[in-house]
C-alpha atoms as a PDB file:
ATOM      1  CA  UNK A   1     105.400 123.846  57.971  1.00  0.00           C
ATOM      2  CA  UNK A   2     107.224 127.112  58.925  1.00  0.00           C
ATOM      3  CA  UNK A   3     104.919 130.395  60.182  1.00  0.00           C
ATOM      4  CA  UNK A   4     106.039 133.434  58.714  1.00  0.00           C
ATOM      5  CA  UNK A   5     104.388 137.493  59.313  1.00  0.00           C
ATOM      6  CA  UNK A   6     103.369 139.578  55.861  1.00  0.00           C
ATOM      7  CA  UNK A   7     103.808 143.069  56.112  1.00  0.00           C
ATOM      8  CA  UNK A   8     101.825 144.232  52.801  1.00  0.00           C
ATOM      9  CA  UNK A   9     101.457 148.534  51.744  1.00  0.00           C
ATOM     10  CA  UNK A  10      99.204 149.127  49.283  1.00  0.00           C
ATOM     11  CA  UNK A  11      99.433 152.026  47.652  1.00  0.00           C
ATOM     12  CA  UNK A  12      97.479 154.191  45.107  1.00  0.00           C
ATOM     13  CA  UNK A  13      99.951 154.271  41.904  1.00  0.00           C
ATOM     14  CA  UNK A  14     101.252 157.763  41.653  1.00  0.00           C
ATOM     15  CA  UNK A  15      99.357 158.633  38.139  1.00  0.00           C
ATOM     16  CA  UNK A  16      95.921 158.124  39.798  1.00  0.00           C
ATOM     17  CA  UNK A  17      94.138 161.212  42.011  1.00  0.00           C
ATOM     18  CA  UNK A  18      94.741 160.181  45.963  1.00  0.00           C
ATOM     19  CA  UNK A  19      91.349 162.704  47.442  1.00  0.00           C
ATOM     20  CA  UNK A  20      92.233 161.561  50.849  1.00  0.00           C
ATOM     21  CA  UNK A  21      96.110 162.261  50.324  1.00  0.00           C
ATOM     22  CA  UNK A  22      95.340 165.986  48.258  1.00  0.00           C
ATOM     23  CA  UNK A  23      92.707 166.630  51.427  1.00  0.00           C
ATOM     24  CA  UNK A  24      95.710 165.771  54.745  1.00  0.00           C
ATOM     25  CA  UNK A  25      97.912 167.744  52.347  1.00  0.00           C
ATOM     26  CA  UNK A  26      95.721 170.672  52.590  1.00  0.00           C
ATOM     27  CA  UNK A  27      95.143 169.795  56.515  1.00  0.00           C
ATOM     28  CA  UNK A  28      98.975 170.016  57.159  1.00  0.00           C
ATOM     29  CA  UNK A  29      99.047 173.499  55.718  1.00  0.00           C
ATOM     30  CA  UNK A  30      96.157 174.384  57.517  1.00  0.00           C
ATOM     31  CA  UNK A  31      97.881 173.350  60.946  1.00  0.00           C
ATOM     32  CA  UNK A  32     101.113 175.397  59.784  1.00  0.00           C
ATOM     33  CA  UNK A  33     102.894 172.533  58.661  1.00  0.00           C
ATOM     34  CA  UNK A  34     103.784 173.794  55.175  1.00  0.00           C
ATOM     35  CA  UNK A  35     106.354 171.845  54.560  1.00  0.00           C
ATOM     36  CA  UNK A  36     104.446 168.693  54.216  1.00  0.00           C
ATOM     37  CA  UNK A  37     103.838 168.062  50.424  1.00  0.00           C
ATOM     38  CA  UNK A  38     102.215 165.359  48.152  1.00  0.00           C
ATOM     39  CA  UNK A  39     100.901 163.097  50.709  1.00  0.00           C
ATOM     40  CA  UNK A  40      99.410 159.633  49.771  1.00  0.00           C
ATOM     41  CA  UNK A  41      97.322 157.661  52.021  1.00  0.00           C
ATOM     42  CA  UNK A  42      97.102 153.565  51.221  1.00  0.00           C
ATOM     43  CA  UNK A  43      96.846 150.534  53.701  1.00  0.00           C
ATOM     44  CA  UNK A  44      99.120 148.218  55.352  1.00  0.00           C
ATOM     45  CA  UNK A  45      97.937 144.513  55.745  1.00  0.00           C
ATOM     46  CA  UNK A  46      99.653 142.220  58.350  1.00  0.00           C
ATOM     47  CA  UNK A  47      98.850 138.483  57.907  1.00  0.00           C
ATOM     48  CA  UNK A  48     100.141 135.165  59.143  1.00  0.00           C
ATOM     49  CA  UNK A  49     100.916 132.269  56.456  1.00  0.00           C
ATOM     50  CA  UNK A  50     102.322 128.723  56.865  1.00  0.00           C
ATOM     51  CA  UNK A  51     104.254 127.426  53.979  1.00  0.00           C
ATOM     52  CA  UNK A  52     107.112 124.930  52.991  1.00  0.00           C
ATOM     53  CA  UNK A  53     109.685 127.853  53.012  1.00  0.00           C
ATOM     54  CA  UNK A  54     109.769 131.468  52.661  1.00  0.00           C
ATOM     55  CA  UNK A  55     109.923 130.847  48.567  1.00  0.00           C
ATOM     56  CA  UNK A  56     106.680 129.599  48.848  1.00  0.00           C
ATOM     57  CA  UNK A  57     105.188 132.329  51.582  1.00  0.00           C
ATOM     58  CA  UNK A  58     106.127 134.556  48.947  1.00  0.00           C
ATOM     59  CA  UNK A  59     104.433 133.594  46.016  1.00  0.00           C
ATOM     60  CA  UNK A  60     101.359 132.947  48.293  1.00  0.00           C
ATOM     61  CA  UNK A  61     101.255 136.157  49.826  1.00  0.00           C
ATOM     62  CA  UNK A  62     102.184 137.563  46.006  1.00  0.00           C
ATOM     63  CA  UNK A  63      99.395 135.779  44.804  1.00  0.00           C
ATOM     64  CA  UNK A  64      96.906 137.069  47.633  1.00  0.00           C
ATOM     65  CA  UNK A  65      97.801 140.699  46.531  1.00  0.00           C
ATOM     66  CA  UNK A  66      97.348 140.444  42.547  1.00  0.00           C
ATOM     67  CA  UNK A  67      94.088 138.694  43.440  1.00  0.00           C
ATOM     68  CA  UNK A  68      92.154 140.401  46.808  1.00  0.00           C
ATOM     69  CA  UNK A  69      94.231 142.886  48.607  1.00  0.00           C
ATOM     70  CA  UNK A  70      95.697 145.185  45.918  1.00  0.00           C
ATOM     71  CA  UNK A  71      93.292 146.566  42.947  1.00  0.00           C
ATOM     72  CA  UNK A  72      96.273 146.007  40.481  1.00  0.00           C
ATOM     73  CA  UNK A  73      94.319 148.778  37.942  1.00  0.00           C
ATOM     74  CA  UNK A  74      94.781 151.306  40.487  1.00  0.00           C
ATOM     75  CA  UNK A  75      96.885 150.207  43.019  1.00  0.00           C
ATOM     76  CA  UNK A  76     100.865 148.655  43.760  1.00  0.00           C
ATOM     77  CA  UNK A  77     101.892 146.638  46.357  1.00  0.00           C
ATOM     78  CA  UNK A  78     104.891 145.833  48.529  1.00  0.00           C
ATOM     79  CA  UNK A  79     105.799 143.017  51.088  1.00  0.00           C
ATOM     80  CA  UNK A  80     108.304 142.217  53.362  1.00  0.00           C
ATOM     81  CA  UNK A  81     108.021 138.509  54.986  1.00  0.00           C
ATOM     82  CA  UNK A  82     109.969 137.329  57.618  1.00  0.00           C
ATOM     83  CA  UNK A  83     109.996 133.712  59.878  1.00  0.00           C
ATOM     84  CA  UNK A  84     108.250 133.595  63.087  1.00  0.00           C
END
């Protein structure tokens, strides 16, 4: 078995309201940052998985999003993995 590191974003999709994104968008311009636009706010999930080969890694931590860590309705994902 080979370790490898996740690095998961999760991201609201851009057709669906972000509050917290529209509300640090109005912050920026409120600190005189006005050239700050459209800002999105999501979450980044670092995990740890031991698999076969990175193949497999993949379609575990693939399989982790689509089922717990993204809300697929709402949400997109993206993943880098990489051996450690």
């Amino acid at each position: 078995m080979t370790k490898f590191q996740a690095e998961i974003d999760v991201m609201p999709k851009k057709e669906i309201l972000d509050p917290q994104g529209k509300a640090v968008t109005g912050s920026m311009k409120n600190l005189g940052l006005t050239e700050i636009h459209n800002v999105r706010i999501g979450k980044h999930i670092s995990l740890e998985i031991e698999a076969d080969n990175e193949e497999t890694a993949r379609a575990k931590v693939g399989q982790a999003c689509k089922s717990l860590l993204a809300n697929l309705i709402m949400e997109s994902y993206s993943f880098k993995i990489q051996e450690i």
